[in-house]
Protein backbone atom coordinates (compact mmCIF):
# COMPACT_ATOMS: atom_id res chain seq x y z
CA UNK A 1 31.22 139.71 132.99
CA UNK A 2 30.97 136.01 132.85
CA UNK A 3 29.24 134.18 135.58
CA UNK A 4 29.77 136.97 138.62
CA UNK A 5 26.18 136.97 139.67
CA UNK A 6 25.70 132.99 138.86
CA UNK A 7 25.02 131.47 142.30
CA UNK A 8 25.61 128.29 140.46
CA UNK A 9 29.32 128.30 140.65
CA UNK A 10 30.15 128.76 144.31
CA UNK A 11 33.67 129.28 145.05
CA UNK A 12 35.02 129.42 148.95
CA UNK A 13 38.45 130.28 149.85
CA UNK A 14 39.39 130.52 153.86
CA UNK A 15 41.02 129.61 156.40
CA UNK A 16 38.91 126.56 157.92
CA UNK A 17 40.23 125.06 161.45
CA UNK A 18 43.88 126.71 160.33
CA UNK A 19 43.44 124.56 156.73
CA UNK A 20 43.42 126.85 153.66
CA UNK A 21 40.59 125.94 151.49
CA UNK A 22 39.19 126.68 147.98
CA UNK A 23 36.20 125.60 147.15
CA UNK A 24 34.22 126.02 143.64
CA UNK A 25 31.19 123.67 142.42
CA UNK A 26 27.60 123.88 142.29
CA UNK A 27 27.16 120.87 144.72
CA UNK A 28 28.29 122.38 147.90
CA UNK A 29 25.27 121.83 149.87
CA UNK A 30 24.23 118.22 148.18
CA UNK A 31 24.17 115.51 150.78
CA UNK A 32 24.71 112.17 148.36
CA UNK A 33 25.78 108.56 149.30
CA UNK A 34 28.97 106.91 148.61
CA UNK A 35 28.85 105.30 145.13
CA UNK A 36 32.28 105.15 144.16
CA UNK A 37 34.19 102.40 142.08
CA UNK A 38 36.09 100.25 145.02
CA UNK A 39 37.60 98.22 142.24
CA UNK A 40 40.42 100.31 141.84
CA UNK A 41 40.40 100.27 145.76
CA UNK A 42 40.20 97.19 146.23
CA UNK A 43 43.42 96.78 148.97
CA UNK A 44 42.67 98.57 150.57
CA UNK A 45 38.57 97.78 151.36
CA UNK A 46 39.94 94.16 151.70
CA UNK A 47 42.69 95.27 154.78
CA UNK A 48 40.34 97.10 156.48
CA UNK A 49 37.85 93.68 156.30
CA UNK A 50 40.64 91.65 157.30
CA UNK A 51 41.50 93.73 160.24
CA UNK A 52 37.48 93.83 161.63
CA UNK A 53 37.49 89.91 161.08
CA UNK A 54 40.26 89.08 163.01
CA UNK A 55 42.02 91.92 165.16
CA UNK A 56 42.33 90.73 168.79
CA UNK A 57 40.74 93.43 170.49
CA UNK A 58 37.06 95.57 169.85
CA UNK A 59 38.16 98.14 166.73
CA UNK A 60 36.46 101.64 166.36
CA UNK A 61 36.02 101.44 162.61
CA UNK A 62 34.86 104.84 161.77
CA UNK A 63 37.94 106.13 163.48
CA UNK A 64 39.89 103.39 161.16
CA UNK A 65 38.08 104.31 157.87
CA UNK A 66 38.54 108.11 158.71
CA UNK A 67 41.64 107.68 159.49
CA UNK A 68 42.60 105.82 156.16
CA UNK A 69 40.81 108.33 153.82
CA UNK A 70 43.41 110.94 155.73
CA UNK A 71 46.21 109.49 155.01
CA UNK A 72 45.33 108.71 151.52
CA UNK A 73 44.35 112.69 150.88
CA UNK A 74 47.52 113.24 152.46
CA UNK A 75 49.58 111.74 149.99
CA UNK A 76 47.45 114.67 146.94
CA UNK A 77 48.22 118.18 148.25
CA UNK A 78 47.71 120.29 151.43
CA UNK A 79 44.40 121.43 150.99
CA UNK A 80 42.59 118.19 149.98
CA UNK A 81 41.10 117.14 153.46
CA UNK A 82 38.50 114.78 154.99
CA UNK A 83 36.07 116.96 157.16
CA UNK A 84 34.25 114.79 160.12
CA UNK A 85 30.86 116.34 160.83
CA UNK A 86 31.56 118.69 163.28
CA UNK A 87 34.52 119.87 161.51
CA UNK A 88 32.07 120.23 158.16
CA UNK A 89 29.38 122.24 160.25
CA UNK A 90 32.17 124.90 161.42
CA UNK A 91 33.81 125.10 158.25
CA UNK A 92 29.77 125.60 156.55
CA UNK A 93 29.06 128.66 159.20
CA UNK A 94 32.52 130.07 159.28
CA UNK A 95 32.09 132.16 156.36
CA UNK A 96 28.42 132.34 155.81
CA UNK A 97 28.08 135.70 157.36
CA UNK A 98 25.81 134.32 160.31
CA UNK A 99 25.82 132.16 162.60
CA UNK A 100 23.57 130.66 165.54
CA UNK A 101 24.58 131.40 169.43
CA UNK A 102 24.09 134.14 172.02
CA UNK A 103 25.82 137.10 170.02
CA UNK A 104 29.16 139.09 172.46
CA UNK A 105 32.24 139.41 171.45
CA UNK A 106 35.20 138.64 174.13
CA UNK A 107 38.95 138.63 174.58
CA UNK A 108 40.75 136.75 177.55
CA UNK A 109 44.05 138.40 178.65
CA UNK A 110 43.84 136.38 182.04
CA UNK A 111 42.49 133.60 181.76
CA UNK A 112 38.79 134.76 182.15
CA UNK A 113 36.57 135.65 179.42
CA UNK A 114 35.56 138.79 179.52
CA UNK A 115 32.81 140.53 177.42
CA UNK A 116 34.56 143.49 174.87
CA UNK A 117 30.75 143.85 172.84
CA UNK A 118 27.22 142.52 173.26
CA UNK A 119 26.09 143.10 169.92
CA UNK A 120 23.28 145.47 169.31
CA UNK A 121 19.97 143.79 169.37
CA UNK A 122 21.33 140.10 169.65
CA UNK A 123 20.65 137.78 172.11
CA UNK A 124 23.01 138.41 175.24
CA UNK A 125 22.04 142.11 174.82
CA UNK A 126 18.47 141.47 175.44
CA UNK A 127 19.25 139.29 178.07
CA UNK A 128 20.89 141.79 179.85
CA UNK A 129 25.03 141.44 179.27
CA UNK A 130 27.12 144.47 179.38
CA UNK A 131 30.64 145.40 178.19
CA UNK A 132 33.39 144.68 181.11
CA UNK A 133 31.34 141.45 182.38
CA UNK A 134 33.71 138.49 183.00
CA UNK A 135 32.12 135.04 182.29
CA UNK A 136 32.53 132.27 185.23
CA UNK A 137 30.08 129.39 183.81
CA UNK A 138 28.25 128.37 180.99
CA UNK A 139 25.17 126.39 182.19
CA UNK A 140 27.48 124.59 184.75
CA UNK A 141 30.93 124.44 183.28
CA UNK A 142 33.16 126.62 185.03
CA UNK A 143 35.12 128.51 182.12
CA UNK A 144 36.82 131.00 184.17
CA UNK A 145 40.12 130.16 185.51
CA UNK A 146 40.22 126.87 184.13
CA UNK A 147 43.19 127.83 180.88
CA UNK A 148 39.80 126.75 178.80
CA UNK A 149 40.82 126.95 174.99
CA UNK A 150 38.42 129.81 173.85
CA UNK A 151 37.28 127.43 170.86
CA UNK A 152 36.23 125.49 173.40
CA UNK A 153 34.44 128.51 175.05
CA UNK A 154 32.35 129.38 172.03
CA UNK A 155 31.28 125.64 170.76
CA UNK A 156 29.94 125.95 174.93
CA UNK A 157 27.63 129.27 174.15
CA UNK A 158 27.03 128.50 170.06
CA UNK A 159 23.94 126.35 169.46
CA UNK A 160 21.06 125.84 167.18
CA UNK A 161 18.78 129.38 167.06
CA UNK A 162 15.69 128.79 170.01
CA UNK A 163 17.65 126.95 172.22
CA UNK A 164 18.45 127.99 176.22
CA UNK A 165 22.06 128.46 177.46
CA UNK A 166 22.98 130.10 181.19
CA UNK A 167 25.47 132.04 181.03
CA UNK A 168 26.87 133.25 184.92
CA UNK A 169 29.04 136.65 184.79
CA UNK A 170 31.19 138.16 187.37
CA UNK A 171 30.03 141.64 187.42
CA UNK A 172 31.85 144.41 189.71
CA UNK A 173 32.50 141.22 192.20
CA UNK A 174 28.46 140.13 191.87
CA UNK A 175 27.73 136.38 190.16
CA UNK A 176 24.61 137.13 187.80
CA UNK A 177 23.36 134.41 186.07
CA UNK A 178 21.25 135.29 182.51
CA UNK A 179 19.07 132.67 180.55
CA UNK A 180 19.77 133.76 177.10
CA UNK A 181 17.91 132.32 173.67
CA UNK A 182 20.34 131.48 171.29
CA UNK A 183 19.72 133.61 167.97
CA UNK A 184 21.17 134.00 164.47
CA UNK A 185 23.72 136.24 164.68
CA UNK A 186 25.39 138.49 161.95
CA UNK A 187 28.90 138.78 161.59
CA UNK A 188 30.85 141.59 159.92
CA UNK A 189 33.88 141.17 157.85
CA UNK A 190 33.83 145.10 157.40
CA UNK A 191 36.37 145.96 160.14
CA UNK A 192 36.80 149.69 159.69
CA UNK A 193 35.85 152.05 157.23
CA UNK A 194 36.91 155.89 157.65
CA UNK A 195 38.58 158.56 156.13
CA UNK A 196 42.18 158.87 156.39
CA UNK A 197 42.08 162.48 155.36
CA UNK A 198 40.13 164.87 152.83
CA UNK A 199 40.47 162.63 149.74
CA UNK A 200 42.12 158.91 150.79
CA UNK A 201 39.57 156.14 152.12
CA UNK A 202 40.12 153.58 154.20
CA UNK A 203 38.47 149.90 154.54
CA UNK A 204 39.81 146.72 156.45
CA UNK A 205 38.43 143.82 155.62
CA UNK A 206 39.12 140.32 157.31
CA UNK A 207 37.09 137.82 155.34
CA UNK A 208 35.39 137.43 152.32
CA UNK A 209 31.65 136.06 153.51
CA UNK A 210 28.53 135.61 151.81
CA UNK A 211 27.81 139.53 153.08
CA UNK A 212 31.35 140.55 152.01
CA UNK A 213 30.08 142.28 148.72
CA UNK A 214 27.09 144.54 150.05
CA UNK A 215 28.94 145.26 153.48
CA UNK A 216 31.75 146.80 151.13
CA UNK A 217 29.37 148.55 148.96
CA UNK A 218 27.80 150.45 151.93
CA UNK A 219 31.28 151.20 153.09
CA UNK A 220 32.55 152.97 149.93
CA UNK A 221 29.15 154.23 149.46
CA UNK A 222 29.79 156.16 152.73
CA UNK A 223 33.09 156.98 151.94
CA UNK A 224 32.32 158.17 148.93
CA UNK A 225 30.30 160.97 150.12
CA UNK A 226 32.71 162.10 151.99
CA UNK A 227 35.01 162.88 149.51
CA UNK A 228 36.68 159.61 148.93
CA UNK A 229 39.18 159.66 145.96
CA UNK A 230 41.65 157.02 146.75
CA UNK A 231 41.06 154.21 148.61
CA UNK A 232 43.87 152.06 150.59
CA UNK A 233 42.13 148.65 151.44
CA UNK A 234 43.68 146.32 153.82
CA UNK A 235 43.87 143.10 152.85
CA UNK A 236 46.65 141.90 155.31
CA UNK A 237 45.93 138.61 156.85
CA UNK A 238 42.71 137.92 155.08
CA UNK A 239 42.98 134.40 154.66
CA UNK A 240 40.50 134.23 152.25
CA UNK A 241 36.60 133.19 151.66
CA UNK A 242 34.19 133.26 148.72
CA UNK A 243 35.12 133.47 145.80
CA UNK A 244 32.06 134.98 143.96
CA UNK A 245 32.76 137.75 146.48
CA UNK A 246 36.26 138.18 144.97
CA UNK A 247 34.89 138.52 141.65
CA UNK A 248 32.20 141.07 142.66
CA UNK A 249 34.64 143.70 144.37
CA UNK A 250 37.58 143.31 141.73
CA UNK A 251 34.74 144.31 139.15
CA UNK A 252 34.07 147.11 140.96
CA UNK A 253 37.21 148.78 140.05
CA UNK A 254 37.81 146.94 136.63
CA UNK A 255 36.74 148.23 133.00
CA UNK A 256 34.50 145.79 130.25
CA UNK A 257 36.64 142.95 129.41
CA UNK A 258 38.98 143.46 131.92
CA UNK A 259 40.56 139.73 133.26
CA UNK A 260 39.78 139.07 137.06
CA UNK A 261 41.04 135.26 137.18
CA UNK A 262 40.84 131.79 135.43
CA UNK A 263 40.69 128.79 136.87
CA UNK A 264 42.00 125.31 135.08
CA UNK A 265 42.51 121.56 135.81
CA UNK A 266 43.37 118.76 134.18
CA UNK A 267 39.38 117.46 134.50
CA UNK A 268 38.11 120.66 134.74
CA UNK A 269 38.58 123.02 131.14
CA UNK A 270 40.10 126.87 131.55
CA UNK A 271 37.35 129.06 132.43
CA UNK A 272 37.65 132.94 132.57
CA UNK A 273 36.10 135.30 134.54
CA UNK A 274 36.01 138.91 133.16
CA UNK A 275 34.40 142.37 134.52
CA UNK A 276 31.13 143.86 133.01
CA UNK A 277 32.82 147.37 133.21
CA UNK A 278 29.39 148.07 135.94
CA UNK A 279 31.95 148.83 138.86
CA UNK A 280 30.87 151.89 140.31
CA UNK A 281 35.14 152.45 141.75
CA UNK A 282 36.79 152.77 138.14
CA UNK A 283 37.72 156.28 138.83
CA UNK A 284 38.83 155.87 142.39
CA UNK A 285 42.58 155.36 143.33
CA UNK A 286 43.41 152.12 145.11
CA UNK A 287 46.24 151.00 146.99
CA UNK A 288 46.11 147.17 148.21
CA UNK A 289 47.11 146.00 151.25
CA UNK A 290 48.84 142.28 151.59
CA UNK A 291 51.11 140.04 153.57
CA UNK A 292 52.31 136.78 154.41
CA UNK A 293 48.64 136.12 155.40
CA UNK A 294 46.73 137.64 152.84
CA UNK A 295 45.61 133.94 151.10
CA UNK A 296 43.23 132.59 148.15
CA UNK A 297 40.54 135.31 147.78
CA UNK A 298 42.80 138.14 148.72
CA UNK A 299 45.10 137.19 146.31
CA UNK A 300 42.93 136.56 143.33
CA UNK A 301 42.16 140.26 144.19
CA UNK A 302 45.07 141.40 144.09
CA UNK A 303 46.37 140.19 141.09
CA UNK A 304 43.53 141.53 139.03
CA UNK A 305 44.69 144.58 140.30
CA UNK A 306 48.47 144.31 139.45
CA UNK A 307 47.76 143.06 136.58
CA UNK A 308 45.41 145.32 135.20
CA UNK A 309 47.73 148.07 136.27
CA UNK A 310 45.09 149.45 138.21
CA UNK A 311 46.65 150.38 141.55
CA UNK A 312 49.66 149.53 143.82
CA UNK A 313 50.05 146.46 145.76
CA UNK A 314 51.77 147.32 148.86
CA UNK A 315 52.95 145.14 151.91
CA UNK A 316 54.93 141.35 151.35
CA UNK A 317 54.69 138.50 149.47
CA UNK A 318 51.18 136.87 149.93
CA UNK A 319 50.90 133.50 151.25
CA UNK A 320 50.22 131.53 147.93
CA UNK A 321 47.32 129.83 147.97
CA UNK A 322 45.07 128.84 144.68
CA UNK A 323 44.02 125.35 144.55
CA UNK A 324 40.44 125.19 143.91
CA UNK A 325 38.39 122.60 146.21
CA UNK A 326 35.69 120.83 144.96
CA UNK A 327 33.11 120.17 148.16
CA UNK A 328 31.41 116.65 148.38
CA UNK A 329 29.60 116.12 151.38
CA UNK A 330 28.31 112.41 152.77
CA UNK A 331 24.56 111.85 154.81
CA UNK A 332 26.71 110.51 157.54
CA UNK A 333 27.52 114.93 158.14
CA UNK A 334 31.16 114.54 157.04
CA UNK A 335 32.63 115.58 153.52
CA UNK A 336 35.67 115.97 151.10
CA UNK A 337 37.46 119.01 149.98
CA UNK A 338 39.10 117.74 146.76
CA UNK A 339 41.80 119.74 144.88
CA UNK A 340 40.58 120.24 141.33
CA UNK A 341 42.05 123.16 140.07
CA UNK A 342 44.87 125.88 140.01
CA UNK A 343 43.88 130.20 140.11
CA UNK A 344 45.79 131.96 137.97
CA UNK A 345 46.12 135.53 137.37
CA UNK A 346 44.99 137.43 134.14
CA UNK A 347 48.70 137.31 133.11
CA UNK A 348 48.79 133.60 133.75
CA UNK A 349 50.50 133.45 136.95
CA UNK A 350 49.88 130.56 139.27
CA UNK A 351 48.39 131.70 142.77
CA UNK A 352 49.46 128.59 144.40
CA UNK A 353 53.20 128.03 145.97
CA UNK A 354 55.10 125.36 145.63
CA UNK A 355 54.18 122.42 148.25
CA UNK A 356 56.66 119.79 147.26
CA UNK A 357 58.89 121.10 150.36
CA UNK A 358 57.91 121.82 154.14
CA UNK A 359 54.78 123.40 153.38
CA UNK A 360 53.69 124.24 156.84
CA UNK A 361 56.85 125.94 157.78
CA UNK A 362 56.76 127.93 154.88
CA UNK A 363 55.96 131.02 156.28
CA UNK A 364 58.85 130.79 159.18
CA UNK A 365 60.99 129.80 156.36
CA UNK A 366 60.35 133.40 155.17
CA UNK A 367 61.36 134.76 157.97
CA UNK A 368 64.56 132.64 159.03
CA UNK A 369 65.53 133.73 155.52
CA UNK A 370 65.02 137.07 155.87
CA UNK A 371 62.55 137.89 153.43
CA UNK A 372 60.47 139.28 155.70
CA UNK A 373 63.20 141.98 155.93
CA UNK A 374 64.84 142.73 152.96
CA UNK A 375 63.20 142.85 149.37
CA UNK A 376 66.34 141.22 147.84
CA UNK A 377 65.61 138.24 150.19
CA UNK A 378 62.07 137.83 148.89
CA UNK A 379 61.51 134.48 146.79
CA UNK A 380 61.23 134.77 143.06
CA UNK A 381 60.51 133.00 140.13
CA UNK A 382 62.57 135.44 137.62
CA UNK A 383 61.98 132.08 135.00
CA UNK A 384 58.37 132.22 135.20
CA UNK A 385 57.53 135.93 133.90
CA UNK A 386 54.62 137.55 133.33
CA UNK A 387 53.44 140.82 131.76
CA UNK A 388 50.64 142.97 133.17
CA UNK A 389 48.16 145.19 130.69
CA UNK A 390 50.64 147.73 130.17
CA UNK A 391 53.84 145.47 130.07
CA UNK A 392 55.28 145.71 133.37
CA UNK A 393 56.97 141.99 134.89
CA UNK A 394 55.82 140.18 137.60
CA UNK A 395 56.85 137.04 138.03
CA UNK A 396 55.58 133.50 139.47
CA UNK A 397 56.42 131.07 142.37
CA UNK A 398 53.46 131.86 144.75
CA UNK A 399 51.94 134.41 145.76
CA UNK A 400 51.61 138.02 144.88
CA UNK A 401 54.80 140.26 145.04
CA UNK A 402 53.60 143.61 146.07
CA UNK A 403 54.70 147.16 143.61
CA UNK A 404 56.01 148.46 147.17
CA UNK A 405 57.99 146.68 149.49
CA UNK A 406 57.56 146.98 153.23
CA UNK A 407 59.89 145.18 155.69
CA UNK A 408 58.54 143.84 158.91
CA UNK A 409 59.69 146.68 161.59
CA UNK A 410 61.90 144.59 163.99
CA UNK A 411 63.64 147.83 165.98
CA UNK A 412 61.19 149.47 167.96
CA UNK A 413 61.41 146.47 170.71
CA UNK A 414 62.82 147.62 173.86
CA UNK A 415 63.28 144.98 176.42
CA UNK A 416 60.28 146.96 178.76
CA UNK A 417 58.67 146.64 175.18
CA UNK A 418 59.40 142.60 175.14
CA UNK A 419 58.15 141.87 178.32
CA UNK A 420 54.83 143.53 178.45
CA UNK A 421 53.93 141.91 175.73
CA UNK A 422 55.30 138.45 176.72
CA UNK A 423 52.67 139.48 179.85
CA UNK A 424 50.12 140.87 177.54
CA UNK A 425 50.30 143.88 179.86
CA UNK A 426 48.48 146.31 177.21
CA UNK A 427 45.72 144.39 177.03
CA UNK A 428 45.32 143.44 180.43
CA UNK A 429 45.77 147.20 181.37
CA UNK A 430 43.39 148.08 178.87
CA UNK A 431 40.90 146.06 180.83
CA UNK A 432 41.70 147.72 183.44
CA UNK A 433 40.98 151.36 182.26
CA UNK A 434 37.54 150.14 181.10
CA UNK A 435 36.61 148.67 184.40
CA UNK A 436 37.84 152.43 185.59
CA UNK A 437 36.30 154.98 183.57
CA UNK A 438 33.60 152.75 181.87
CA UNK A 439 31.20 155.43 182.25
CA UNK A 440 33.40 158.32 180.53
CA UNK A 441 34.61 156.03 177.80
CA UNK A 442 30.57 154.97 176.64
CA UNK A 443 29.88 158.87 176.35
CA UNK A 444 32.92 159.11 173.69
CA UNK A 445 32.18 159.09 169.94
CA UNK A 446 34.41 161.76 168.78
CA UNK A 447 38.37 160.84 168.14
CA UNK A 448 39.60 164.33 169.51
CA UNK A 449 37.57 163.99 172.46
CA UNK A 450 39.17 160.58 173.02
CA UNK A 451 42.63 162.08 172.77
CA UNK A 452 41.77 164.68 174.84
CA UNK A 453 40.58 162.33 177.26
CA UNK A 454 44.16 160.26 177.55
CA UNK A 455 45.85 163.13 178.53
CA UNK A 456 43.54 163.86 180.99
CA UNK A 457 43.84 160.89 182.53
CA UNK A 458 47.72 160.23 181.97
CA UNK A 459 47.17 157.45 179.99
CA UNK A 460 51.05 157.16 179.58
CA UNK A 461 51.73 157.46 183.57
CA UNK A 462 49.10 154.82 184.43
CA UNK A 463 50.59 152.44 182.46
CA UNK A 464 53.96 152.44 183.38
CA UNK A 465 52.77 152.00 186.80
CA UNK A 466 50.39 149.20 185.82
CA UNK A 467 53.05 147.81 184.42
CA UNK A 468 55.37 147.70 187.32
CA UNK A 469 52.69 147.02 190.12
CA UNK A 470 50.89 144.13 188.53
CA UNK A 471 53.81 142.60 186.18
CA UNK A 472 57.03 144.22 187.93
CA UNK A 473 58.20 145.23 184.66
CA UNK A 474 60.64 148.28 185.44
CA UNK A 475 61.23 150.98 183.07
CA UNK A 476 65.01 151.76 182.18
CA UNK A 477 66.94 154.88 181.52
CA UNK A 478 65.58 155.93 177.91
CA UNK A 479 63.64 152.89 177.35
CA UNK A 480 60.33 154.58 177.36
CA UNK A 481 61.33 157.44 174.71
CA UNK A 482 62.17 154.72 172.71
CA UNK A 483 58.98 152.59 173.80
CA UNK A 484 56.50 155.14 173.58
CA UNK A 485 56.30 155.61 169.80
CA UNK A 486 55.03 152.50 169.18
CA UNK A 487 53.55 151.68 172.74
CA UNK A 488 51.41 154.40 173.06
CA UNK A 489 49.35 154.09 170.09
CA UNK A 490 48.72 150.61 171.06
CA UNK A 491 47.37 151.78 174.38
CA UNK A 492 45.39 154.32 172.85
CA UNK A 493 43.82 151.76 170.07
CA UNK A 494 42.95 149.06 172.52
CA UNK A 495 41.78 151.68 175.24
CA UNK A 496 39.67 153.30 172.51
CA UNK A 497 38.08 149.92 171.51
CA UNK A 498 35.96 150.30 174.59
CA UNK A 499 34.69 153.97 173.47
CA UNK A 500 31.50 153.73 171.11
CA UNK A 501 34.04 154.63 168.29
CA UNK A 502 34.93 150.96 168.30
CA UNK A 503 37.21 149.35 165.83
CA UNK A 504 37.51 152.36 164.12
CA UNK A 505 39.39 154.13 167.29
CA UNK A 506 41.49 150.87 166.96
CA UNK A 507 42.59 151.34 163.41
CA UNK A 508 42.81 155.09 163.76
CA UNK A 509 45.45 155.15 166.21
CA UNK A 510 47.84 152.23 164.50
CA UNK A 511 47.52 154.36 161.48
CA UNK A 512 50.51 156.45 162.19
CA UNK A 513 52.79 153.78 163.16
CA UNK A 514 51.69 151.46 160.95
CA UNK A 515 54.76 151.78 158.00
CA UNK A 516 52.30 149.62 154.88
CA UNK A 517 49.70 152.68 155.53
CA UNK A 518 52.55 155.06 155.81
CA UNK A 519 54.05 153.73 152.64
CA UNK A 520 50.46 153.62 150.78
CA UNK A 521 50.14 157.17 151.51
CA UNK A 522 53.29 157.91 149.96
CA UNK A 523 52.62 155.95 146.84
CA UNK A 524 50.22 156.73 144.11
CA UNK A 525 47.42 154.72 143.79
CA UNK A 526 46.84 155.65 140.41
CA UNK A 527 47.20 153.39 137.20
CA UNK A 528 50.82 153.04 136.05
């Protein structure tokens, strides 16, 4: 297989700061001065001159020049972007499977943060945090009760690995300050793994990081010895991330010679990257998950996949993104992401939609259009086909078009439905059953006992009073047998969260409600 275990080439796809980047060169982490030809730029240079030599009032001209190169990238494509330092540094540590702070995880259904995980052996769990504790300060920024953006929450408790933050936590109506050292701190892009029954695997996966490839090879190794024959991995809303992790898992499943992707430009020659036939997953069934956000790395997946006929792609169109960014980065911290190539499937279809239009509205244009609905709505290229291994079409325009359509589910919303979750009422009640039977819930690490235990509790009754006492949300005639099919098992998965099952409880009770899984099930994940 050509160039998979190369860290030379180093390819990242993501989501960075809600931009979709791709990003493939071996000079990703050079720092080099600006040594261009201005010649060419030359009206530029000379406006920017004028304007410092004579403007009437003091000029910031980094914010000038930055704001120039902007609109001059903006005039390429969408993902060619000027990244100011701070921007860089987040969009560095995003993906790189680690990063530097005091290492919880937290939601914040009411305006408070409040801690959901203090991960195991990291900094805030030495220090002393526990699950349920609602954080009022950080050093002496009040962050509770203040509609703080909860970006602006972690850039407060992220810092450089050594360094002292106080964090103050409301716990059981006590203020408790702790001095915590700021750590490294691993992060998982390994969601869930579990079996779905005697034979089918399941993995969720959120990212591709630097730790993508080995975190998925413990989780199938796992699975595997447990019986695993089929596996259905979720790729919805995986916006993306390196690419040399791509390459690694699709050769997993892939024979010798098999295509994974190619990337072209018009400076940069075709260049093909093809498995070794090493995968240790050739044999095992595999249905892919996708939708609307399933982006870059996800979808160079994919289509090695479909068109290798190697398993069924199941879900909705994929976003469409495979423009390849090359990274140069300045010693002043900032850096370019410059466009200088197109993905394209084994069969030759382009990744990349179409951004000549409204590009940013693309995905409510789906909707309004009802392609989120109805297959016959979904956009394609039937101009622009393609042939897999075994001669099946698929066809271009963007995107991946999944073997198996699923429609977005829009009947199950009741009006009691609506309004809790205009109120986030689950999760807030959620919270709430935590702060309740926090004690029972950290003894549970069995999914019958944690069904057992929401019936003995009345999971069902408590809520519809929670939901009436705290949000006066009134149940009407019939509205909760209609409700409670979908309602409950979001209860159950967010109450579950807080059990030491974890995400898995989370997954596990979506699963029957959850029509893609449904429809993987029913679909062989066999080759065609």
């Amino acid at each position: 297989m050509k160039k998979i275990d190369n860290t030379v080439i180093v390819a990242l796809l993501g989501v960075v700061l809600g931009v979709l980047l791709t990003m493939v060169s071996g000079k990703v982490f050079e720092k080099k001065e600006f040594d261009g030809d201005y010649n060419r730029w030359r009206k530029l240079n000379l406006i920017l001159q004028e304007v410092q030599k004579h403007y009437v009032d003091t000029i910031d001209m980094e914010g000038m020049t930055d704001a120039a190169v902007v609109a001059a990238l903006a005039e390429l494509d969408p993902h060619s972007i000027y990244l100011p330092p701070l921007e860089l540094e987040e969009s560095e540590t995003e993906l790189s499977g680690n990063f530097e702070g005091i290492g919880i995880t937290f939601n914040v259904p009411n305006d408070t943060a409040i801690v959901l995980n203090p991960l195991t052996g990291g900094p805030s769990a030495k220090a002393g945090l526990m699950q349920g504790d609602r954080i009022v300060k950080v050093d002496d920024k009040v962050v509770a009760g203040v509609k703080m953006p909860q970006d602006s929450m972690i850039r407060l408790m992220k810092g450089p690995k050594g360094t002292k933050v106080k964090v103050t936590v409301n716990r059981d109506g006590t203020l408790i300050p702790f001095e915590i050292i700021r750590d490294k701190i691993p992060v998982n892009c390994v969601d869930a793994a579990f079996m779905i029954d005697d034979v089918t695997g399941y993995i969720k996966l959120s990212k591709f990081t630097r730790t993508t490839y080995k975190e998925f090879t413990d989780a199938t190794t796992k699975l595997l010895s447990m019986g695993m024959k089929r596996l259905i991995f979720d790729l919805r809303d995986n916006t993306g991330g390196y690419f040399d992790q791509a390459l690694r898992l699709s050769n997993e499943f892939l024979q010798r010679g098999d295509g994974i992707v190619y990337m072209e430009g018009m400076h940069r020659p075709r260049q093909d990257y093809d498995a070794d036939g090493r995968g240790k997953l050739k044999d095992i069934g595999i249905s892919v998950l996708i939708d609307e956000g399933t982006a870059s790395s996800s979808e160079i997946f994919s289509g090695a996949i479909q068109d290798n006929d190697r398993g069924v792609i199941v879900g909705r169109r994929s976003f469409g993104k495979g423009l390849v960014q090359e990274p140069i980065n300045f010693t002043d911290g900032s850096g370019l992401r410059l466009t200088v190539a197109r993905f394209h499937t084994p069969s030759g279809r382009c990744i990349q939609k179409p951004y000549d239009g409204d590009y940013d509205y693309d995905i409510y244009e789906r909707y309004v259009h009802g392609e989120m609905t109805s297959a016959d709505s979904m956009k394609v290229d039937t101009t622009a086909v393609y042939y897999t291994v075994k001669g099946r079409r698929v066809y271009g325009g963007g995107g991946i078009i999944p073997d198996v359509f699923v429609p977005m589910d829009t009947t199950k919303a009741t009006n009691f439905y609506i309004e809790c979750n205009r109120k986030a009422t689950q999760m807030r009640f959620a919270q709430s059953m935590f702060d309740k039977y926090r004690s029972e819930l950290a003894q549970i690490d069995d999914f019958g006992r944690l069904e057992d235990f929401f019936e003995e509790i009345s999971l069902n009754d408590q809520f519809i009073a929670y939901a009436e006492n705290k949000d006066g949300i009134r149940l009407k005639k019939g509205e909760w047998k209609e409700s409670a099919p979908y309602l409950v098992p979001q209860l159950k998965a967010l109450v579950g969260r807080f059990s030491k099952l974890g995400d898995e409880a989370f997954y596990r009770f979506y699963i029957p409600i959850d029509d893609t899984i449904q429809a993987a099930l029913n679909n062989p994940s066999t080759v065609f």
